[in-house]
N, C-alpha and C. Protein backbone atom coordinates (compact mmCIF):
# COMPACT_ATOMS: atom_id res chain seq x y z
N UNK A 1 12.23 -17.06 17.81
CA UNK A 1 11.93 -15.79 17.18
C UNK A 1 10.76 -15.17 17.95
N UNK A 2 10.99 -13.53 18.45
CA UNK A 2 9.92 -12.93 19.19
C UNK A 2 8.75 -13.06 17.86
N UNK A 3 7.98 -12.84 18.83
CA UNK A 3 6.37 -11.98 18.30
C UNK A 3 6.86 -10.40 17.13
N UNK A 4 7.32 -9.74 17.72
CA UNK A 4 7.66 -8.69 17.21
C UNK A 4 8.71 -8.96 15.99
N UNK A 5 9.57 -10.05 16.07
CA UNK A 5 10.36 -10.33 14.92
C UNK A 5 9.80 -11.05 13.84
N UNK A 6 8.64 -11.57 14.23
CA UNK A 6 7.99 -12.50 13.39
C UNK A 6 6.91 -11.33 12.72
N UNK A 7 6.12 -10.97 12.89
CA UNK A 7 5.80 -9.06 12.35
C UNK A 7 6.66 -8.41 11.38
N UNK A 8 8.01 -8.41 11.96
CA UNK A 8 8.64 -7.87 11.08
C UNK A 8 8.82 -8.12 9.58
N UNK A 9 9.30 -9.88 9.63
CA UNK A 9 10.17 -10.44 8.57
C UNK A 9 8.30 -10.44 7.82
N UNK A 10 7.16 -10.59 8.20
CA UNK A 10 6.06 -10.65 7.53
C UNK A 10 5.63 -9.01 6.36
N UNK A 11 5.80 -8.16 7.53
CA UNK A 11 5.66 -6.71 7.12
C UNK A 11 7.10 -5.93 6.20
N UNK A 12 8.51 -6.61 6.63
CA UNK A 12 9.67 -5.78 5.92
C UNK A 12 10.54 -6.51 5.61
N UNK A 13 10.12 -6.49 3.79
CA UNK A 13 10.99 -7.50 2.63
C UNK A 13 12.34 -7.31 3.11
N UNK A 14 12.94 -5.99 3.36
CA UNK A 14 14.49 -6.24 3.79
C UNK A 14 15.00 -7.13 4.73
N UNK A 15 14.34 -6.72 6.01
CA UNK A 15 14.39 -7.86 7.77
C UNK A 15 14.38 -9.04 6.78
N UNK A 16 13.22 -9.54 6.02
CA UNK A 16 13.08 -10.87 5.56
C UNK A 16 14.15 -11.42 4.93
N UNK A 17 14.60 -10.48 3.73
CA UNK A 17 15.68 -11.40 3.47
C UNK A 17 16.92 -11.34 3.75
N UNK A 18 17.01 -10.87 4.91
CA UNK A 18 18.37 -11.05 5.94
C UNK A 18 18.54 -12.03 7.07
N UNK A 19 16.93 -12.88 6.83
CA UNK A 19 17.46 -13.49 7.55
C UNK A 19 17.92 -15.18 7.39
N UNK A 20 17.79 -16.17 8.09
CA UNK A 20 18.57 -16.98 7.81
C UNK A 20 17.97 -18.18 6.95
N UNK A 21 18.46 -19.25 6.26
CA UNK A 21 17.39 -20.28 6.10
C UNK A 21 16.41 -21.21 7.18
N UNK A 22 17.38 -20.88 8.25
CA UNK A 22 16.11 -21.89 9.70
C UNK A 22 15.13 -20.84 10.15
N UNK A 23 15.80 -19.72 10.29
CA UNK A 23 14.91 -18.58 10.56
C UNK A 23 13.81 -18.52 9.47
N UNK A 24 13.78 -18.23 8.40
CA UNK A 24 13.20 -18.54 7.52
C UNK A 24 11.92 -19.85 6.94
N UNK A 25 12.62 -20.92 7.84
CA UNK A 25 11.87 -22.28 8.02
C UNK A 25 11.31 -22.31 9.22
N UNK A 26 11.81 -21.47 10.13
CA UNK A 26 10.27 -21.17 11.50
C UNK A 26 9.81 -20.24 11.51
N UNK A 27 9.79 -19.54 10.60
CA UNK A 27 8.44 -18.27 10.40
C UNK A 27 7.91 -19.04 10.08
N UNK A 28 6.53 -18.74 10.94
CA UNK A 28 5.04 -18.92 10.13
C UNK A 28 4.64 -18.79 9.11
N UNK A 29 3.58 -19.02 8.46
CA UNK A 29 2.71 -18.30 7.52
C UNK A 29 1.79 -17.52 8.03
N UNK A 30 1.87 -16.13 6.96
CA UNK A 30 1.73 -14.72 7.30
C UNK A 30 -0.21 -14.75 7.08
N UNK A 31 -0.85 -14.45 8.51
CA UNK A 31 -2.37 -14.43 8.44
C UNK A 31 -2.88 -14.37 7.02
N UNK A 32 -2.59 -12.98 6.50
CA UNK A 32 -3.20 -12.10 5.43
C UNK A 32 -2.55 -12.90 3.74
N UNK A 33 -2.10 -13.98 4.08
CA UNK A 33 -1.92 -14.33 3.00
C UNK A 33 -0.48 -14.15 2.02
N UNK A 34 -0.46 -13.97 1.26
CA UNK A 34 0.33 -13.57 0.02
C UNK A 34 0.78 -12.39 0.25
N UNK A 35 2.26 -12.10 0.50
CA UNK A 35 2.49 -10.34 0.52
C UNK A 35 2.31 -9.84 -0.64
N UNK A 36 2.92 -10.79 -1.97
CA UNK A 36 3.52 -9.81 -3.26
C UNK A 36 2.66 -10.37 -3.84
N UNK A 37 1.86 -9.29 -4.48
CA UNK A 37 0.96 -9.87 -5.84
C UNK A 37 1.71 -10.02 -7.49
N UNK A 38 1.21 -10.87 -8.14
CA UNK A 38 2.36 -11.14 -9.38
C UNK A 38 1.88 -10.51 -10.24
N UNK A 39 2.51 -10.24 -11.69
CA UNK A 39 1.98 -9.35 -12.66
C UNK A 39 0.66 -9.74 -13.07
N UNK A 40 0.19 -10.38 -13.03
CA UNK A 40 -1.33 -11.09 -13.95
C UNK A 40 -2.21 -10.55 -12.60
N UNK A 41 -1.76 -10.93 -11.19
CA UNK A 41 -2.84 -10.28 -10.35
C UNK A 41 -2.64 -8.29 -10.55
N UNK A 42 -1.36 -7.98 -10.94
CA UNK A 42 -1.34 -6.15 -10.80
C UNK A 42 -1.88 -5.96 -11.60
N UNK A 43 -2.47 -6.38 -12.70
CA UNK A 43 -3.40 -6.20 -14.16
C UNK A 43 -4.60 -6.31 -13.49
N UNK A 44 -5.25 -6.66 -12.76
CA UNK A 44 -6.45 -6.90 -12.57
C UNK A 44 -7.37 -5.62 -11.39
N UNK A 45 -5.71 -4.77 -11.00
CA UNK A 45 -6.26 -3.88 -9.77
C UNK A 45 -7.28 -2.81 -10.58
N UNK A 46 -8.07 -2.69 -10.08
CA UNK A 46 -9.15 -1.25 -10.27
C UNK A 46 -9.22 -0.26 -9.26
N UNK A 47 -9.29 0.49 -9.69
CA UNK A 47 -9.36 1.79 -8.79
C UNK A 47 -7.85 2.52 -8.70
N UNK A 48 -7.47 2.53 -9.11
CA UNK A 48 -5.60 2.83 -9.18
C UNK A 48 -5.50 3.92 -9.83
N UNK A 49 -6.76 4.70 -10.75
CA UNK A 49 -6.36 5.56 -11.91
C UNK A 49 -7.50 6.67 -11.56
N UNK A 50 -7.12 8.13 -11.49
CA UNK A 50 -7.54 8.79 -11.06
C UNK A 50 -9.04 9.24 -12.09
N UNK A 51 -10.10 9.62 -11.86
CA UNK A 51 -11.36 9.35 -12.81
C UNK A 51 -11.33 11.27 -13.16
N UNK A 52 -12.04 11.93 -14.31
CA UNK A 52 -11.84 13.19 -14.17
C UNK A 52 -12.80 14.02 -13.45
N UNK A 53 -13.71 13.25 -12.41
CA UNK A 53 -14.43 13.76 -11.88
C UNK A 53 -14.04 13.93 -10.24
N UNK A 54 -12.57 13.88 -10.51
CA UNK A 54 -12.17 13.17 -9.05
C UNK A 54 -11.97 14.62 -8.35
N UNK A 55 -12.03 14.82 -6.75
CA UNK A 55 -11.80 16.06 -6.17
C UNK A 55 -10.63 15.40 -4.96
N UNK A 56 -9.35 16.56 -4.91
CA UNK A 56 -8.64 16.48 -4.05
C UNK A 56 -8.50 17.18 -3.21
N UNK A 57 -7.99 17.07 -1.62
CA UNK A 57 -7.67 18.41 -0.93
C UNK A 57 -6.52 18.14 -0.34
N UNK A 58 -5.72 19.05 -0.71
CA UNK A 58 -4.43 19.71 0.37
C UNK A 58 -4.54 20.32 1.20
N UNK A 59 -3.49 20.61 1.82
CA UNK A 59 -3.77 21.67 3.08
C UNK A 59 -4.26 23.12 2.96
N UNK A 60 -3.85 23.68 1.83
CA UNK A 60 -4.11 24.78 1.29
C UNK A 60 -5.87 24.98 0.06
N UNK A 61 -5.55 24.04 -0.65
CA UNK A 61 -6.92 24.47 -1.85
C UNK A 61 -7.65 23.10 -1.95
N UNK A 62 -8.54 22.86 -2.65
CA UNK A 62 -9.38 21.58 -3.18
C UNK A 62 -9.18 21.74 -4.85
N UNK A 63 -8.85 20.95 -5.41
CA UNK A 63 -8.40 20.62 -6.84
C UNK A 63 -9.71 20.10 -7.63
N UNK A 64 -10.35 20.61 -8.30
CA UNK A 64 -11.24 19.66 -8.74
C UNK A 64 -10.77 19.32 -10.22
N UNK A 65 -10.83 18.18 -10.58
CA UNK A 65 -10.06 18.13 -12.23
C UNK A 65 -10.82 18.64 -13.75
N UNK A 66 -12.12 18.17 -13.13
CA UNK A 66 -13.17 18.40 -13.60
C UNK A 66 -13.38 19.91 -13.79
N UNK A 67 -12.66 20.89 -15.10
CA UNK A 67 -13.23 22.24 -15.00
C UNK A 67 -11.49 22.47 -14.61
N UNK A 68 -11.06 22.05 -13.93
CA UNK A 68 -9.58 22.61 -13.16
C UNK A 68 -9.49 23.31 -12.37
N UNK A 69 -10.77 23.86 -11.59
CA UNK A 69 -10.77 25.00 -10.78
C UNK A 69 -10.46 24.56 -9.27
N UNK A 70 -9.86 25.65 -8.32
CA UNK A 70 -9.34 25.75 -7.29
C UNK A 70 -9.79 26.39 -6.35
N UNK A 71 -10.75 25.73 -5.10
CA UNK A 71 -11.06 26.83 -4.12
C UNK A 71 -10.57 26.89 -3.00
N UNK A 72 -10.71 27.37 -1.98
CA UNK A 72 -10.15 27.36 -0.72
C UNK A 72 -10.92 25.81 0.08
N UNK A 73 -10.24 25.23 0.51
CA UNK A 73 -10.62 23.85 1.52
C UNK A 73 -11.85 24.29 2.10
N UNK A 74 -12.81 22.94 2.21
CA UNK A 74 -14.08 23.61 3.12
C UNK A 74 -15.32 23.55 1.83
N UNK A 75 -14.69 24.32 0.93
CA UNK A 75 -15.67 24.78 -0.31
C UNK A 75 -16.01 23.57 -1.11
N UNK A 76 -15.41 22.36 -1.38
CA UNK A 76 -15.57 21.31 -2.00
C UNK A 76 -17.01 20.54 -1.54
């Protein structure tokens, strides 16, 4: 298995499970650990939920939530 195939099946659940059981038994283990986190670890993420003080920008305006007002980019 290349370098680049071994990347793959690490980075793309589909490649991965297409491929074979030996293929499968000579991939490595993936540097970074654990791809899929399980429900008890997705309960624990912070920062995921937008706060109402939060400011966004598009290409066009800056959103602030806070108040709801809209100015031109730049102005934030």
């Amino acid at each position: 298995m290349s370098v680049n195939d071994i990347i793959r099946a690490w980075s793309d659940p589909e490649y991965r499970s297409s491929l074979s059981a030996a293929d499968l038994a000579a991939l490595p283990e993936s540097p970074v650990g654990a791809i899929e986190l399980t429900d008890a670890e997705l309960s624990q993420v912070v920062g995921a939920v937008q706060s109402g003080a939060s400011v966004g920008c598009n290409t066009k305006t800056c959103v602030t939530t806070r108040g709801n007002s809209q100015q031109p980019c730049g102005s934030c």
